[in-house]
Protein backbone atom coordinates (compact mmCIF):
# COMPACT_ATOMS: atom_id res chain seq x y z
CA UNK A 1 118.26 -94.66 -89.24
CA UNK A 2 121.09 -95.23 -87.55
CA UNK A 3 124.79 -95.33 -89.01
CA UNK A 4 128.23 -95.53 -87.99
CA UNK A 5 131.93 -96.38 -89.53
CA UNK A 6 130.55 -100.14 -90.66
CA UNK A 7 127.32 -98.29 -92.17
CA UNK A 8 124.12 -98.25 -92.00
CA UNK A 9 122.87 -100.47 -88.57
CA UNK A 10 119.15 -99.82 -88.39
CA UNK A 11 116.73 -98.66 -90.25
CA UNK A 12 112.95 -99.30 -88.66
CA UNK A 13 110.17 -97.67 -87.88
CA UNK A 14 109.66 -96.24 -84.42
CA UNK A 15 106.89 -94.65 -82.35
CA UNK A 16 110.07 -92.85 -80.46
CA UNK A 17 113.68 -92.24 -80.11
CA UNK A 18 115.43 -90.97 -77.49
CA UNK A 19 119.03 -89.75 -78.04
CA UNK A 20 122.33 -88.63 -76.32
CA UNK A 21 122.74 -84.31 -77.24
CA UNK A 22 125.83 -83.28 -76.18
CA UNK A 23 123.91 -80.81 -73.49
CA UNK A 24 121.52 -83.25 -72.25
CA UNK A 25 118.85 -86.39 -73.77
CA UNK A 26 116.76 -85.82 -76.74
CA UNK A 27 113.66 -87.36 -77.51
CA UNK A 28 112.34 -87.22 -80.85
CA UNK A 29 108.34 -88.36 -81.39
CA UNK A 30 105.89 -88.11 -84.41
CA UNK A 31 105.63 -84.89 -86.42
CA UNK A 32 108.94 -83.30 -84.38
CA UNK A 33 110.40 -80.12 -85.33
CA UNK A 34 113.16 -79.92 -87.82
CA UNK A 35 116.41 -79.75 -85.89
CA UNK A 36 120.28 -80.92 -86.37
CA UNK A 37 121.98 -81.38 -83.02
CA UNK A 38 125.51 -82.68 -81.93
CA UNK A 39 125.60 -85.94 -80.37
CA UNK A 40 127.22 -86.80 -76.97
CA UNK A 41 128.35 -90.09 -75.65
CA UNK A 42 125.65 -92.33 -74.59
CA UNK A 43 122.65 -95.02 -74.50
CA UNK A 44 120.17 -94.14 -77.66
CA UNK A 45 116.57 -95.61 -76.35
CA UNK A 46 114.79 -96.75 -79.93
CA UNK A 47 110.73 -98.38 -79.52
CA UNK A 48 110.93 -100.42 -82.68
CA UNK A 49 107.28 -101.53 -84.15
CA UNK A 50 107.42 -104.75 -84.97
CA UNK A 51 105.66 -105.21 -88.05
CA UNK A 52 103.34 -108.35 -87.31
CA UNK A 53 101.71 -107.05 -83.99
CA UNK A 54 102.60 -103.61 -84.02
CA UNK A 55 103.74 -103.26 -80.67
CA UNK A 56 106.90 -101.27 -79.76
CA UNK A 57 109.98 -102.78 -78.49
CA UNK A 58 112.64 -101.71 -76.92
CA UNK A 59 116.21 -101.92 -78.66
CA UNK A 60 119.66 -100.30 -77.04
CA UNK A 61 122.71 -98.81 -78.98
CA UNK A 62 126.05 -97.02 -77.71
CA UNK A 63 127.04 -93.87 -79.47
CA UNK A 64 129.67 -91.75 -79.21
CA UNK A 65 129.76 -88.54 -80.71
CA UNK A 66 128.67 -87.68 -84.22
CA UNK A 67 125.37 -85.93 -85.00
CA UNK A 68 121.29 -86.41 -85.41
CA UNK A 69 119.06 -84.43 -87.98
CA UNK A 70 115.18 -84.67 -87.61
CA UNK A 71 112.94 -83.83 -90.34
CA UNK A 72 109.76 -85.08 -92.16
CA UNK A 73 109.32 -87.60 -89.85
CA UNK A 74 112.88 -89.17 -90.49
CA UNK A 75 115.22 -89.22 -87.72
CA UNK A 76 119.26 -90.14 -88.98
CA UNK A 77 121.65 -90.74 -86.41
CA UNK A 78 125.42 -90.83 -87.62
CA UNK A 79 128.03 -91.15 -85.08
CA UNK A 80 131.80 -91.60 -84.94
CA UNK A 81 131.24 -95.00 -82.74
CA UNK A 82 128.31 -97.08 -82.79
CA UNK A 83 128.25 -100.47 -80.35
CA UNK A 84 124.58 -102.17 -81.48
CA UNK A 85 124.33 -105.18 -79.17
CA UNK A 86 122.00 -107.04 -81.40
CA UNK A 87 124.40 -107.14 -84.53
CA UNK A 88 127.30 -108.64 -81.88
CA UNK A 89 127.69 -111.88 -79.92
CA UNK A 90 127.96 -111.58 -76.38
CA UNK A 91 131.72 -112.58 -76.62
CA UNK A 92 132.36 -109.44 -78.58
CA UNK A 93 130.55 -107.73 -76.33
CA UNK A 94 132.87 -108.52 -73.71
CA UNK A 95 135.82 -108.07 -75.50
CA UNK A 96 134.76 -104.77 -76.34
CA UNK A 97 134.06 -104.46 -72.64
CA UNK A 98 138.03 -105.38 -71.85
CA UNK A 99 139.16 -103.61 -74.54
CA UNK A 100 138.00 -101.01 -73.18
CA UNK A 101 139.48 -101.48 -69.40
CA UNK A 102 142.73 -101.93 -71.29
CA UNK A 103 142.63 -98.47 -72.33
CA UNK A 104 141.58 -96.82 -69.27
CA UNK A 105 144.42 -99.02 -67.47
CA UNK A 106 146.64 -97.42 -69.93
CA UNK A 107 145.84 -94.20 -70.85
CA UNK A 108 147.42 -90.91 -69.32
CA UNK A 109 145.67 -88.21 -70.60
CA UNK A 110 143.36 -87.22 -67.83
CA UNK A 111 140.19 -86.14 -70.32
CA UNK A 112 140.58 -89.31 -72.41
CA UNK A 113 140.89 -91.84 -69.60
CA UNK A 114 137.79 -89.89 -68.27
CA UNK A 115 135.73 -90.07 -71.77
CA UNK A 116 137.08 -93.68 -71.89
CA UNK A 117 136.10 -94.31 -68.27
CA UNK A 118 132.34 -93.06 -69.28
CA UNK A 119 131.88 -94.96 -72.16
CA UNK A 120 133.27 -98.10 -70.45
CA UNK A 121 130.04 -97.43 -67.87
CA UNK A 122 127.62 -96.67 -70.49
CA UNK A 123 128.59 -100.26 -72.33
CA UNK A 124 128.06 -102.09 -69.02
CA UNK A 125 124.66 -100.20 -68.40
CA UNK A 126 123.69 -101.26 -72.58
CA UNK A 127 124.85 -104.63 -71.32
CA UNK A 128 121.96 -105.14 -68.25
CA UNK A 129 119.39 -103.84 -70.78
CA UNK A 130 119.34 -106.45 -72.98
CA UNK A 131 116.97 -109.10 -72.69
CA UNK A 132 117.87 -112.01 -71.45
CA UNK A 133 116.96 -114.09 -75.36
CA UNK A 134 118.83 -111.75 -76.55
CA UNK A 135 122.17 -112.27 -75.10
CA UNK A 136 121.81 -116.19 -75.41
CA UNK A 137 120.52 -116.28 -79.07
CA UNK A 138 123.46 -114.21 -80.45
């Protein structure tokens, strides 16, 4: 489960998850330990099943910051800023995209224009992993 300042975003079944820590990539299979970790800024990797043929596929969120908890077999992601590419049209996308440029353009804080400066990469990288249907059928 996945939620952010709009709420809850997704809530599937997976056969894995892998997740931005703030040291380093987490991923989370089938009967994982119990653990709460921070979350960083970064590209969260979920294999969906698809319910009528059961095979996984692949689906792409931005998070920034926030946390994860794992136990029983649940996994909940809550972060301070979730982008989810499949609950946006492409144009929002890319104003999100130039929104961000805008604030790296205009921010003067060193550390901020850098975080900014990262997540503005991380968007364009979530943006050349969606499939192709999915940016035209949105």
């Amino acid at each position: 489960m996945v939620i952010g300042p709009a709420g809850k975003l997704l809530d599937c079944k997976t056969t894995s998850v892998i997740f931005p820590a703030h040291d380093g990539q987490v991923g989370v299979w089938r009967n994982h330990a119990p653990m709460f970790c921070e979350l960083g800024l970064g590209i969260v990797q979920v294999k969906r099943l698809s319910s009528e043929i059961e095979k996984p596929e692949d689906m792409f969120l931005l998070v920034d910051g926030g946390f994860a908890v794992v136990c029983s077999n649940l996994l909940k992601v809550v972060s301070y800023d979730v982008v989810f590419p499949h609950e946006v049209k492409p144009e929002a996308l890319e104003h999100i995209v130039f929104g961000l440029k805008k604030k790296v353009s205009v921010t003067t804080d060193l550390q901020e224009r850098q975080h900014l400066s990262q997540k503005l990469a991380f968007l364009q990288q979530l943006q050349q992993l969606l499939p192709q249907a999915a940016k035209t059928n949105n």
